[in-house]
Protein backbone atom coordinates (compact mmCIF):
# COMPACT_ATOMS: atom_id res chain seq x y z
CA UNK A 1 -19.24 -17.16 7.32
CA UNK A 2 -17.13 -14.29 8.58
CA UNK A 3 -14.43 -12.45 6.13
CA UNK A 4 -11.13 -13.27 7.36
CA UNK A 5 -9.55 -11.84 4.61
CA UNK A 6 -6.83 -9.14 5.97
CA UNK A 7 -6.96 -5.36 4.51
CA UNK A 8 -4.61 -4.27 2.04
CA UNK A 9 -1.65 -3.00 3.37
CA UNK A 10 -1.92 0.72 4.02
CA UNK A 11 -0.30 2.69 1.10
CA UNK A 12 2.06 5.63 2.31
CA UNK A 13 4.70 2.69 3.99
CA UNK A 14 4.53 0.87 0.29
CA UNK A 15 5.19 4.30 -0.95
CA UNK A 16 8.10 5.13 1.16
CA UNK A 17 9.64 1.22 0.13
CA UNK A 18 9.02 1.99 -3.30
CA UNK A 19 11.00 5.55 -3.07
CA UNK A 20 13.74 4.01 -1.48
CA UNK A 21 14.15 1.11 -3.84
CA UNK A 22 13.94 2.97 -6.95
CA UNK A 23 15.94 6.41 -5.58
CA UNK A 24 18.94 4.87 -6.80
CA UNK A 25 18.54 4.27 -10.04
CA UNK A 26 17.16 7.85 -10.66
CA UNK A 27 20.78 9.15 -9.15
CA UNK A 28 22.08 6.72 -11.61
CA UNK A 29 23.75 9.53 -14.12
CA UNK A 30 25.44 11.27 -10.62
CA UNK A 31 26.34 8.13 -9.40
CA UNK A 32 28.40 6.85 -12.67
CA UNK A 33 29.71 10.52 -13.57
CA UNK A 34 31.30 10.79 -9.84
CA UNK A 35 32.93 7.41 -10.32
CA UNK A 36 34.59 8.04 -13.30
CA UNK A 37 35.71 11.58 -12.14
CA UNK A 38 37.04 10.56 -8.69
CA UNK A 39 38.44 6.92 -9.16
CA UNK A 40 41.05 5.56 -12.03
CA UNK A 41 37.90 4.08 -13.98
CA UNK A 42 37.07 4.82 -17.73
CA UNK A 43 33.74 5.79 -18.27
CA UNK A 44 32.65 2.40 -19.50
CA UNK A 45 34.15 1.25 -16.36
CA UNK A 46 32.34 3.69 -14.26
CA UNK A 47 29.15 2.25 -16.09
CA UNK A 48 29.59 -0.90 -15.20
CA UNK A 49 29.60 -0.89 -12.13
CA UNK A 50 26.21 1.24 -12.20
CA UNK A 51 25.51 -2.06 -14.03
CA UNK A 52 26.34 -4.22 -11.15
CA UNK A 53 24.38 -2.57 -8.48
CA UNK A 54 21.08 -2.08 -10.77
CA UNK A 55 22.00 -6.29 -11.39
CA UNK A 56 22.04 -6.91 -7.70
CA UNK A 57 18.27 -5.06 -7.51
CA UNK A 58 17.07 -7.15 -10.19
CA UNK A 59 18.25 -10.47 -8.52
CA UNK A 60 17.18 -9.22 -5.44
CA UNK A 61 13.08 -9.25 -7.35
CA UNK A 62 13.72 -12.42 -9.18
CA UNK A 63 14.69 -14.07 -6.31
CA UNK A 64 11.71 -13.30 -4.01
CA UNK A 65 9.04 -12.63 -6.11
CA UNK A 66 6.93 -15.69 -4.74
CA UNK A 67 8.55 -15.54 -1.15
CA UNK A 68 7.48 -12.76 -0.37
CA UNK A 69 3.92 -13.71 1.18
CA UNK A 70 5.40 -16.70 2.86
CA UNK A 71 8.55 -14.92 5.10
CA UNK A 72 6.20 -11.30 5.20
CA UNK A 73 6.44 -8.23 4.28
CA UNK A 74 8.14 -6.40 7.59
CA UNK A 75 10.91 -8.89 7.74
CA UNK A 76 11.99 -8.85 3.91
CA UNK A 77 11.47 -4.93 4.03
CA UNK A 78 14.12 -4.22 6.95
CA UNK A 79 16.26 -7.03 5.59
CA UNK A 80 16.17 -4.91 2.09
CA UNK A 81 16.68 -1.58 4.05
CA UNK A 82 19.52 -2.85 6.31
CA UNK A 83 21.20 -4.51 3.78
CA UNK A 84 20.95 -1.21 1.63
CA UNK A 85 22.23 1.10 4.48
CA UNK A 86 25.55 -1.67 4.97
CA UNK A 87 26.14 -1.59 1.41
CA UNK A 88 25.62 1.77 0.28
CA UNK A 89 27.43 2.79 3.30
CA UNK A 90 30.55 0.45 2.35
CA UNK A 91 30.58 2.05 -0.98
CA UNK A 92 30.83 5.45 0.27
CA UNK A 93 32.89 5.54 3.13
CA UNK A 94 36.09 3.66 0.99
CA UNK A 95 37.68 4.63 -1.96
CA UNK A 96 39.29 0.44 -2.74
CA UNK A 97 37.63 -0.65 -5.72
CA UNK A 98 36.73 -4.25 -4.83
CA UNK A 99 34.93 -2.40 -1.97
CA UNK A 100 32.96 0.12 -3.98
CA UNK A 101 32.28 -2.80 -6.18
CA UNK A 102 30.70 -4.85 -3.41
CA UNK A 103 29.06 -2.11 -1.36
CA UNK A 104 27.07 -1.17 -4.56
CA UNK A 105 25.93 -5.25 -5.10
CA UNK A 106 25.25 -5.42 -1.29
CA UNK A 107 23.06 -2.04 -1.91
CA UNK A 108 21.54 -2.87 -4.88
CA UNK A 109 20.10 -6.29 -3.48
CA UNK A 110 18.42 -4.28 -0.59
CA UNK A 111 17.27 -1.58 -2.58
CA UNK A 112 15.56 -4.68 -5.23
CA UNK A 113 14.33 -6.49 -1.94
CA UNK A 114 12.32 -2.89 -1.09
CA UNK A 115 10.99 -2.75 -4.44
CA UNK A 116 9.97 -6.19 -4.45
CA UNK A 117 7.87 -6.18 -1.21
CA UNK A 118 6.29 -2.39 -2.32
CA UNK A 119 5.59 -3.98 -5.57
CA UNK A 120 3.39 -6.58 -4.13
CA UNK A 121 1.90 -4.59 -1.62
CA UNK A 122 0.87 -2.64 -4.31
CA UNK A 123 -0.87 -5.26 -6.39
CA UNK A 124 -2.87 -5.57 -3.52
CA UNK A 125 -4.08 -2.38 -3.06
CA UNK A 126 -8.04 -1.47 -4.37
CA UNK A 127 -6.13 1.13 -6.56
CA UNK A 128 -2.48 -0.05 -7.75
CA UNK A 129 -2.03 2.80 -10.42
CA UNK A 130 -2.78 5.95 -7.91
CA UNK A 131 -0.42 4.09 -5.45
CA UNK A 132 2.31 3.56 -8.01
CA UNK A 133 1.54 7.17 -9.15
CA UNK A 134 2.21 8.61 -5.88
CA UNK A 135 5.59 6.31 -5.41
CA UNK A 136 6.76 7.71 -8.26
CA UNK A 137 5.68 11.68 -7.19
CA UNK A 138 7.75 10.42 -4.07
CA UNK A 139 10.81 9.35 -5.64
CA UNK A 140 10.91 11.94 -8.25
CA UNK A 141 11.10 14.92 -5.88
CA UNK A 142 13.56 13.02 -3.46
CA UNK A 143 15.81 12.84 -6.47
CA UNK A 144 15.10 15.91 -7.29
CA UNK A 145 16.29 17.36 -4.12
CA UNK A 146 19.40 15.58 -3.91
CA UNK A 147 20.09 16.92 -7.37
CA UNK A 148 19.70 20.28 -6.06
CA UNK A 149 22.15 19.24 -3.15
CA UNK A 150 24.30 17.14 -3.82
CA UNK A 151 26.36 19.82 -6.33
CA UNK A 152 26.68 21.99 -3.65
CA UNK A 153 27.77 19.48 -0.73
CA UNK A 154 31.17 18.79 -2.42
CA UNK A 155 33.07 16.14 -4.16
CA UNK A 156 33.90 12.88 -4.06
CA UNK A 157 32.62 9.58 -5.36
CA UNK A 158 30.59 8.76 -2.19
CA UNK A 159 28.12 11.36 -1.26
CA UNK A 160 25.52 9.65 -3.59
CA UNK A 161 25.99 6.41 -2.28
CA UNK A 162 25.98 8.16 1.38
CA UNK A 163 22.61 9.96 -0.08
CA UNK A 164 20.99 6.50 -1.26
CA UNK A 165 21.50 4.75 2.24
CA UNK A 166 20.25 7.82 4.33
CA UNK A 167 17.04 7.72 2.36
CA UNK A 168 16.90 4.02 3.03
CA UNK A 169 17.46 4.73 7.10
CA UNK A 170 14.36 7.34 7.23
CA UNK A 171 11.81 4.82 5.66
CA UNK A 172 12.89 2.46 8.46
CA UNK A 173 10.18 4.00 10.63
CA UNK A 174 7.90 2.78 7.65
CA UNK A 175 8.50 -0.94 8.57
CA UNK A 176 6.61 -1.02 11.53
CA UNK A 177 3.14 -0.57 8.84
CA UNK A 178 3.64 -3.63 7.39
CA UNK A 179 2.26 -6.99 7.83
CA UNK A 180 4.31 -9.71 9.32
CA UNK A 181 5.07 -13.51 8.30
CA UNK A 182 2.29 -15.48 7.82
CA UNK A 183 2.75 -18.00 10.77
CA UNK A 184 0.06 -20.77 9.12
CA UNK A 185 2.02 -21.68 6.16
CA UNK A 186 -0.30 -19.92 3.55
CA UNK A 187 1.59 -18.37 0.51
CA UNK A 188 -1.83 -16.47 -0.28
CA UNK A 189 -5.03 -15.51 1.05
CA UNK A 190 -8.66 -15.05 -0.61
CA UNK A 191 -9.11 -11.70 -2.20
CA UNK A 192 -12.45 -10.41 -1.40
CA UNK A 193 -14.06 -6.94 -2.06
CA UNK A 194 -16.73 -4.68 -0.38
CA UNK A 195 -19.40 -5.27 -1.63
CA UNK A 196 -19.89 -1.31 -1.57
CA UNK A 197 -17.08 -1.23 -4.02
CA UNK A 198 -18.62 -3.49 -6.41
CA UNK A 199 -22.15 -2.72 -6.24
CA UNK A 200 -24.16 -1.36 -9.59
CA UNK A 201 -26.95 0.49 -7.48
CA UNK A 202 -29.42 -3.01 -7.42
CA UNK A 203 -27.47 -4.37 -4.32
CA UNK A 204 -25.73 -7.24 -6.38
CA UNK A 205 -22.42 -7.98 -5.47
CA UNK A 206 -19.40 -9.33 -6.50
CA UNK A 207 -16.99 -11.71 -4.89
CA UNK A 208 -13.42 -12.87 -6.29
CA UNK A 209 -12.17 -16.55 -5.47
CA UNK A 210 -9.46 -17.86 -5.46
CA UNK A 211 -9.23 -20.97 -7.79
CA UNK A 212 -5.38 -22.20 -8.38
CA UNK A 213 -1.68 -20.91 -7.86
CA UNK A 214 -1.28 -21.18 -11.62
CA UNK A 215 0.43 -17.89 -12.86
CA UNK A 216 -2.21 -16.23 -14.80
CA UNK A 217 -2.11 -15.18 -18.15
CA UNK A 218 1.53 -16.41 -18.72
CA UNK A 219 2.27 -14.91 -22.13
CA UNK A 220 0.52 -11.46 -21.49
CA UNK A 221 3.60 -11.47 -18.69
CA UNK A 222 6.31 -12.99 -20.50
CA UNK A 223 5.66 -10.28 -23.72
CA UNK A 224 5.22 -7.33 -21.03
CA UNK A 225 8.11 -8.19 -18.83
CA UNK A 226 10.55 -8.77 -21.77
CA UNK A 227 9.07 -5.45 -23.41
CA UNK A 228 9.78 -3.73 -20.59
CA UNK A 229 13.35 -4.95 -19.63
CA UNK A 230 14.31 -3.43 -23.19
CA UNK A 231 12.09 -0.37 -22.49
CA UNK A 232 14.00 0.07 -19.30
CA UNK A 233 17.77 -0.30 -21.11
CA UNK A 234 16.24 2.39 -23.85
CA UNK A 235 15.82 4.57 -20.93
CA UNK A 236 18.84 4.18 -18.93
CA UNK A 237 20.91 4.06 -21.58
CA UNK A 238 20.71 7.54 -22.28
CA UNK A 239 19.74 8.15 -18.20
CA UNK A 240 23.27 6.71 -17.37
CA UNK A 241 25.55 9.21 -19.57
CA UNK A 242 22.92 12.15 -19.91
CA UNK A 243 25.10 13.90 -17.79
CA UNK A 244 28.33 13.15 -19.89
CA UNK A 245 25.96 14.77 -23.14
CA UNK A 246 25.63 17.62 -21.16
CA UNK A 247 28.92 18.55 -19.85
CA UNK A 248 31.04 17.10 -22.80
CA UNK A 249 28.32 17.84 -25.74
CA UNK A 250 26.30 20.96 -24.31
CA UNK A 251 29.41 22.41 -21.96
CA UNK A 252 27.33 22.51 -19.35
CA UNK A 253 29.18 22.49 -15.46
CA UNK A 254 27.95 20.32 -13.00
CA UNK A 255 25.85 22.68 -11.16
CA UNK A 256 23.98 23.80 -14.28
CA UNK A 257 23.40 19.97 -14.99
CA UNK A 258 21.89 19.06 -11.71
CA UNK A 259 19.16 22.32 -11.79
CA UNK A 260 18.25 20.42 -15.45
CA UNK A 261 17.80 17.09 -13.92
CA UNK A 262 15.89 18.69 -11.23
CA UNK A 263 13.56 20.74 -13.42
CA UNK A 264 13.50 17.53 -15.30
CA UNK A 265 12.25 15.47 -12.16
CA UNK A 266 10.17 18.47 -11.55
CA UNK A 267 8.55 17.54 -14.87
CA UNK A 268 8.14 14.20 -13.83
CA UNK A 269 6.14 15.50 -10.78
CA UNK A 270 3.61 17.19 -12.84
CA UNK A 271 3.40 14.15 -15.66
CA UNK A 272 2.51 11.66 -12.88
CA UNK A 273 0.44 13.82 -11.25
CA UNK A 274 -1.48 14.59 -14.57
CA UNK A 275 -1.81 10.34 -14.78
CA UNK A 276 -3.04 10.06 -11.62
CA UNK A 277 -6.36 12.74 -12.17
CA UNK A 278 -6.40 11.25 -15.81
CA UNK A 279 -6.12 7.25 -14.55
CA UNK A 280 -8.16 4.80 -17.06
CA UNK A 281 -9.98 7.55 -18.92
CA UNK A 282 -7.58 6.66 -22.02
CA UNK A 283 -7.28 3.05 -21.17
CA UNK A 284 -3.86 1.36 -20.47
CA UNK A 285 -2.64 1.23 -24.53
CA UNK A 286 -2.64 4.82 -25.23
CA UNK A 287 -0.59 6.12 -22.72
CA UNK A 288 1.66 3.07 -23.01
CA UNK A 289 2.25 2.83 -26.59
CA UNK A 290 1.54 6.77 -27.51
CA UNK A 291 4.18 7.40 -24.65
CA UNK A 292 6.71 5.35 -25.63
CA UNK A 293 6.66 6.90 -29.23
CA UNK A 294 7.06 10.47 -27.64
CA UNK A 295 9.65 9.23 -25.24
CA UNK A 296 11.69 8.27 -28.42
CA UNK A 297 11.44 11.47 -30.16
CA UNK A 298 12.86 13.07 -26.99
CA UNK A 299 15.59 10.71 -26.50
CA UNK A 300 16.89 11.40 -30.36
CA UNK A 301 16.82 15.42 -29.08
CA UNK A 302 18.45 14.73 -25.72
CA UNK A 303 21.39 12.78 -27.72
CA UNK A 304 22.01 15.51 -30.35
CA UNK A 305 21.55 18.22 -28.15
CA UNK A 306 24.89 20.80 -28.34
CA UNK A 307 23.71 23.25 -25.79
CA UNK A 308 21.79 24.37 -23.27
CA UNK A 309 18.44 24.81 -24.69
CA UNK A 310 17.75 21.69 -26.65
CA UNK A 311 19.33 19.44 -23.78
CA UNK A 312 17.16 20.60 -21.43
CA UNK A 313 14.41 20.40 -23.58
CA UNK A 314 14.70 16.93 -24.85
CA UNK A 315 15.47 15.85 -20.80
CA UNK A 316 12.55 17.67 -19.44
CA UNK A 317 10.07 16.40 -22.02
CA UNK A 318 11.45 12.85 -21.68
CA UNK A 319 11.17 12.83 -18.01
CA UNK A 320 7.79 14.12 -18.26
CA UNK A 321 6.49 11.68 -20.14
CA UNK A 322 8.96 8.90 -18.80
CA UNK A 323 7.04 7.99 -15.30
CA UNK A 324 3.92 8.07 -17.06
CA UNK A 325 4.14 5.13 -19.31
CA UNK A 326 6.19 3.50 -16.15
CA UNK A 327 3.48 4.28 -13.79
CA UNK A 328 0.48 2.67 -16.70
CA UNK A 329 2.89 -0.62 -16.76
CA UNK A 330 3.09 -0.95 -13.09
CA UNK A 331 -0.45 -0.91 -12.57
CA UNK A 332 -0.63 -3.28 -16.00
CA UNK A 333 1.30 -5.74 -14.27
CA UNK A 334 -0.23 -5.86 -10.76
CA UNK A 335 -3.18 -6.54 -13.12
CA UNK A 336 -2.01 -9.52 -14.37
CA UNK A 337 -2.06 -11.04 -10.58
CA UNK A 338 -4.25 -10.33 -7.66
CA UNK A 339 -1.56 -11.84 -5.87
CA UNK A 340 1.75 -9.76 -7.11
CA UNK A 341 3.80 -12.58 -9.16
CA UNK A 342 3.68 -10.66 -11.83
CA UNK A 343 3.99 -7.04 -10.34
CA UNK A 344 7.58 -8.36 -8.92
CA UNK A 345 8.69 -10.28 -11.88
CA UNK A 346 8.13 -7.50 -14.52
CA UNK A 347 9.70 -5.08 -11.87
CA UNK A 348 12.75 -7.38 -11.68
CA UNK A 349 12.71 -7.61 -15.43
CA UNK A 350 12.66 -4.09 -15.75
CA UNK A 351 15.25 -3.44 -13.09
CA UNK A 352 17.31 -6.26 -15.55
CA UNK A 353 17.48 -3.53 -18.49
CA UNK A 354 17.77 -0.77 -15.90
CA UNK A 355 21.45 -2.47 -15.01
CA UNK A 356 22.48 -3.06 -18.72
CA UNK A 357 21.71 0.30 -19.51
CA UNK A 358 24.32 2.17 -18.28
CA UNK A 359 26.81 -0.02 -19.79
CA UNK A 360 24.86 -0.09 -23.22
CA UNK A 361 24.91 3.45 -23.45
CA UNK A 362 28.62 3.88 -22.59
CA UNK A 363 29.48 1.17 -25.16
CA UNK A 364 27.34 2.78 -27.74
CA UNK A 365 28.23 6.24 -27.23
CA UNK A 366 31.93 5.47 -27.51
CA UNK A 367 31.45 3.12 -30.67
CA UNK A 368 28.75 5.27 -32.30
CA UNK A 369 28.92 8.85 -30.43
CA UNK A 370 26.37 10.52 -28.50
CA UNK A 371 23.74 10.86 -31.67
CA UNK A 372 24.36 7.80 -32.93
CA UNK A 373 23.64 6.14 -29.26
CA UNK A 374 19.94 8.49 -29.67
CA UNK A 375 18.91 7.01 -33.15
CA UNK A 376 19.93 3.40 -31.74
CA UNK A 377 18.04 3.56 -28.35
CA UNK A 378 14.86 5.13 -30.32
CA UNK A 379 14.23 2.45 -32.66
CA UNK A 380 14.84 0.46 -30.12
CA UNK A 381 12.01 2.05 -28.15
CA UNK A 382 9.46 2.18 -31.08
CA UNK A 383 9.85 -1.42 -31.72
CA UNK A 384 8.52 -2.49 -27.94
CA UNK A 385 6.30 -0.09 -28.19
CA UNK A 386 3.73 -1.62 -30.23
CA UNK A 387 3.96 -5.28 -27.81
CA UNK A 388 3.25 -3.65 -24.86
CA UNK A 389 0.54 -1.84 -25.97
CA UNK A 390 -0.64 -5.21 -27.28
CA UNK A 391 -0.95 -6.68 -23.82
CA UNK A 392 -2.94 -3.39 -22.56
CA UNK A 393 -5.24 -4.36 -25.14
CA UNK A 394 -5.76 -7.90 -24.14
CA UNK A 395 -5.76 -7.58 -20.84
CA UNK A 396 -7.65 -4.20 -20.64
CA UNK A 397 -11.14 -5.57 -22.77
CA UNK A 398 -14.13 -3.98 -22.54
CA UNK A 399 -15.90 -2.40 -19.35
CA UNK A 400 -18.10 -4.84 -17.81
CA UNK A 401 -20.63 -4.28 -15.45
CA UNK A 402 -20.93 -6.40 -12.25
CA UNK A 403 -24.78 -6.89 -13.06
CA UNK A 404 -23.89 -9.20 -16.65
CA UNK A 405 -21.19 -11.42 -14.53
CA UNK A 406 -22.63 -14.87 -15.04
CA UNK A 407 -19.84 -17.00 -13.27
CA UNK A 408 -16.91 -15.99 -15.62
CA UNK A 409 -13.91 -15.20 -15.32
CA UNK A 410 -12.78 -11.95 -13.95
CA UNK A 411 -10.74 -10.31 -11.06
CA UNK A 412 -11.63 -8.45 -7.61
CA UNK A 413 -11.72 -4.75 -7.46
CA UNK A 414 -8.75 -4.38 -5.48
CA UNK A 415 -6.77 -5.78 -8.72
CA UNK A 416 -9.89 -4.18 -11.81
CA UNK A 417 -8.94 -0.84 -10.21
CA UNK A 418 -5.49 -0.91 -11.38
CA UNK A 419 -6.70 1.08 -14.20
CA UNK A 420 -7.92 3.91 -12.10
CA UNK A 421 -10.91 5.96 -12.72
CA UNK A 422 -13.40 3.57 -13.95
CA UNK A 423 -16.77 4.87 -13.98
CA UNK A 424 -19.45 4.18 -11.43
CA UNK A 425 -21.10 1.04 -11.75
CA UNK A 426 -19.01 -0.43 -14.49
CA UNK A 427 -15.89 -2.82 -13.63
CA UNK A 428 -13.02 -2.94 -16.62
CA UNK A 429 -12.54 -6.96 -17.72
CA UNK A 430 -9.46 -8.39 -16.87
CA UNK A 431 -10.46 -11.76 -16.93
CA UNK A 432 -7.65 -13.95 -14.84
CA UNK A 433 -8.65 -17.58 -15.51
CA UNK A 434 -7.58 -18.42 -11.57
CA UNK A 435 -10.36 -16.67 -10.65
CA UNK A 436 -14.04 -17.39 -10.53
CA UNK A 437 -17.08 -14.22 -10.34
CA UNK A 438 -20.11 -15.33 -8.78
CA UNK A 439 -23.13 -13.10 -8.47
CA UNK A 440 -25.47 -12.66 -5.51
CA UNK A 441 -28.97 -12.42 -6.24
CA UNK A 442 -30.17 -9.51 -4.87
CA UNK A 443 -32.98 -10.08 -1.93
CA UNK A 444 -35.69 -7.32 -2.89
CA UNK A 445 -38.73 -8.38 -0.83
CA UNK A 446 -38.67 -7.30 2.33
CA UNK A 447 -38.35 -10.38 5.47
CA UNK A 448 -41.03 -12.48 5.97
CA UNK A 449 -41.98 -11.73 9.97
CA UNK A 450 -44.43 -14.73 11.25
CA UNK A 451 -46.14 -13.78 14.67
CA UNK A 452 -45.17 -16.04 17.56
CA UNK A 453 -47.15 -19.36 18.01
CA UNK A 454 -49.10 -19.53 20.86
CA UNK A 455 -50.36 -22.93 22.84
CA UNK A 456 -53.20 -22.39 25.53
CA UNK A 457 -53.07 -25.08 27.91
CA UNK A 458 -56.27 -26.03 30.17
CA UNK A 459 -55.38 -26.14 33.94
CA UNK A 460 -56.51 -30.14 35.25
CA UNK A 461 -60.08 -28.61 36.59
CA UNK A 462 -61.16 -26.82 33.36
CA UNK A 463 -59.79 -30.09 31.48
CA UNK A 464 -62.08 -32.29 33.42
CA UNK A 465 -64.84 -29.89 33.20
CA UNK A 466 -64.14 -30.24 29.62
CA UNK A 467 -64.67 -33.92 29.69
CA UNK A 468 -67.83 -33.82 31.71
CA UNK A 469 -69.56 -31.76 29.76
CA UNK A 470 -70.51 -33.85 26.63
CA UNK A 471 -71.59 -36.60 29.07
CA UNK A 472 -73.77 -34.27 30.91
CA UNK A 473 -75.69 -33.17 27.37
CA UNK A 474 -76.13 -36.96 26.45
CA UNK A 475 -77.75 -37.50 29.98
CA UNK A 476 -79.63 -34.89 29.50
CA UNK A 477 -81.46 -35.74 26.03
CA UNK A 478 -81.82 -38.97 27.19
């Protein structure tokens, strides 16, 4: 029976949705510290409405997370990036605050719609954590270079904004990459490997099928995603008035902040890299759970940092170490679902805490002060880190090989890989229940090759020759 399963979608488009989706919240701390410096806002005011465009990402994911097969990738993707040029566009090019207000919703839904599609494509890919590995190398030096820019471009409130939808107008051209609507109705399609990709050296093979539309393991996601959203407020919390620590608590100016947050990014270039050559070596709970602990530490130094050198330490180290752990969960989650569900709805949960943070750190800054915000947020941090290293655990297992499958449960390579760096000829467990291994015997005895039958047939003179001669022997004796 032929394979009419499609390829997975190829990676550098996903990566260029995935930087312009998540390129705003990493100008988050610009974004909020230009708002309250160039409009009559307070800085919890300024936060807030950080809040409100991270809010319109996250119920941009929540929203399509299981539409996204049935109206296509393409469509959703330029609907995202059009609707993030309009609104970051509107929120730049006015200084009217019910404008800015709904500019930055309008943007943040499109920039959430880009995520969402590059989040699924991703789960689909034969190696999720290398392609969320390289998103975030991609976002991270974008950011990083508007960091380094934007100081020097000016003032005003809107040249981040303006910043934000010219990214999302270059990965237009990426549009054109991606698969369209599916025009037969499906919502999914069988996921089925090479069997180069799964084969242990005795020519078995393994093949992934579909079973049900169930969501699989349903607490696994519910733990991870609500780990995560807090994980993600931890983070922005102190992401969304970092730069407030540094020029009211270090004295730093503006230009000396944005070289820090671009050495920091920086950072972040080299951690994700380092993931990416280290992928499943560690397993998934290590770096998750080991890297949310450090990330703590550094947050408590970032908040009681009074000048130059132990800010930029405690920023650099956290940012580091930040898209690490973030890059481990993405690929945790795409794990969780061949199909994406899960990659989208833990993205949208994270992008949840991503919009209370800035808010949550204004609020706990000004009731608690800038150390007192660093003590709160890393507790906070510590206690999700132990749950989310919990679900590595169960959903990581043990390494099994594709020779011991005997019709259990499992997953396809294109979602086993999302650990990265397995060795040859062994497969890590995930274990889906909608999903059903079967192994092919292996056919070691060469084709049996019978020679091609042959029928003489007697022309009508030899046939009555034939006949005649017994009769002419009996004669004969006779």
């Amino acid at each position: 029976m032929p394979d009419r399963t499609p390829a997975p979608p190829a990676a550098w488009p996903l990566v260029a949705l995935f930087t312009s989706g998540y390129v705003a919240p990493y100008l988050l701390p610009t974004v909020v510290g230009r708002l309250d410096a160039h409009l009559p806002l307070s800085p919890a005011q300024a936060g807030l409405i950080g809040s409100v465009l991270l809010l319109g990402s996250a119920a941009a994911g929540f929203t399509l997370a299981s539409r996204i097969p049935r109206h296509g990738p393409r469509p959703l993707a330029r609907l995202g990036l059009l609707l993030a040029v309009l609104g970051y566009g509107t929120a730049a090019a006015t200084a009217q605050l019910p404008l800015v207000v709904a500019g930055a919703v309008l943007g943040g839904f499109g920039s959430g719609t880009a995520t969402a599609v590059a989040a699924s494509g991703i789960a689909a890919q034969r190696d999720p954590h290398r392609t969320s590995a390289l998103g975030l190398l991609s976002v991270s030096a974008t950011a990083g270079a508007l960091y380094l820019t934007l100081p020097r471009l000016g003032g005003g409130h809107g040249l981040p904004f303006a910043a934000i939808a010219l990214v999302a107008l270059v990965c237009w051209p990426a549009t054109r990459h991606l698969s369209g609507a599916d025009r037969t109705g499906r919502t999914d399609t069988t996921d089925a490997t090479d069997p180069a990709d799964t084969a242990d050296g005795t020519g078995r093979a393994v093949r992934a099928v579909r079973a049900s539309g169930r969501l699989p393991y349903p607490r696994a996601g519910m733990v991870l995603a609500g780990a995560l959203m807090l994980w993600s407020l931890a983070q922005n919390a102190l992401w969304g008035v970092s730069g407030r620590i540094g020029a009211q608590q270090a004295g730093l100016s503006e230009v000396t902040l944005g070289i820090v947050f671009a050495a920091a990014l920086g950072a972040g270039l080299l951690g994700v890299t380092a993931a990416s050559a280290l992928g499943a070596r560690l397993g998934r709970a290590v770096p998750v759970g080991v890297g949310t602990a450090v990330i703590a530490c550094c947050v408590v130094l970032a908040s009681h940092a009074r000048d130059l050198g132990s800010f930029a330490a405690g920023e650099i180290l956290w940012n580091a170490v930040y898209p690490v752990v973030l890059s481990y969960a993405i690929g945790l989650a795409a794990a969780l679902d061949p199909r994406g569900r899960w990659a989208v709805l833990v993205g949208s949960a994270s992008s949840l805490g991503v919009a209370c943070g800035p808010v949550t750190g204004s609020l706990l800054a000004e009731g608690a002060g800038f150390p007192g915000m660093g003590l709160v947020l890393g507790a906070l941090l510590l206690a999700v880190a132990g749950p989310m290293a919990g679900v590595a655990l169960h959903v990581g297992g043990r390494p099994l090989t594709p020779g011991s499958v005997r019709r259990r449960g499992g997953a396809p390579a294109a979602v086993l890989a999302a650990g990265a760096g397995s060795a040859a000829g062994s497969v890590p467990r995930v274990g889906a229940q909608e999903l059903e291994v079967v192994e092919l015997a292996p056919l070691r005895a060469r084709p049996l090759r019978l020679p091609p039958l042959r029928v003489l047939l007697l022309s009508p003179a030899a046939a009555r020759r034939d006949r005649e001669r017994p009769r002419k022997r009996i004669r004969t004796g006779v």
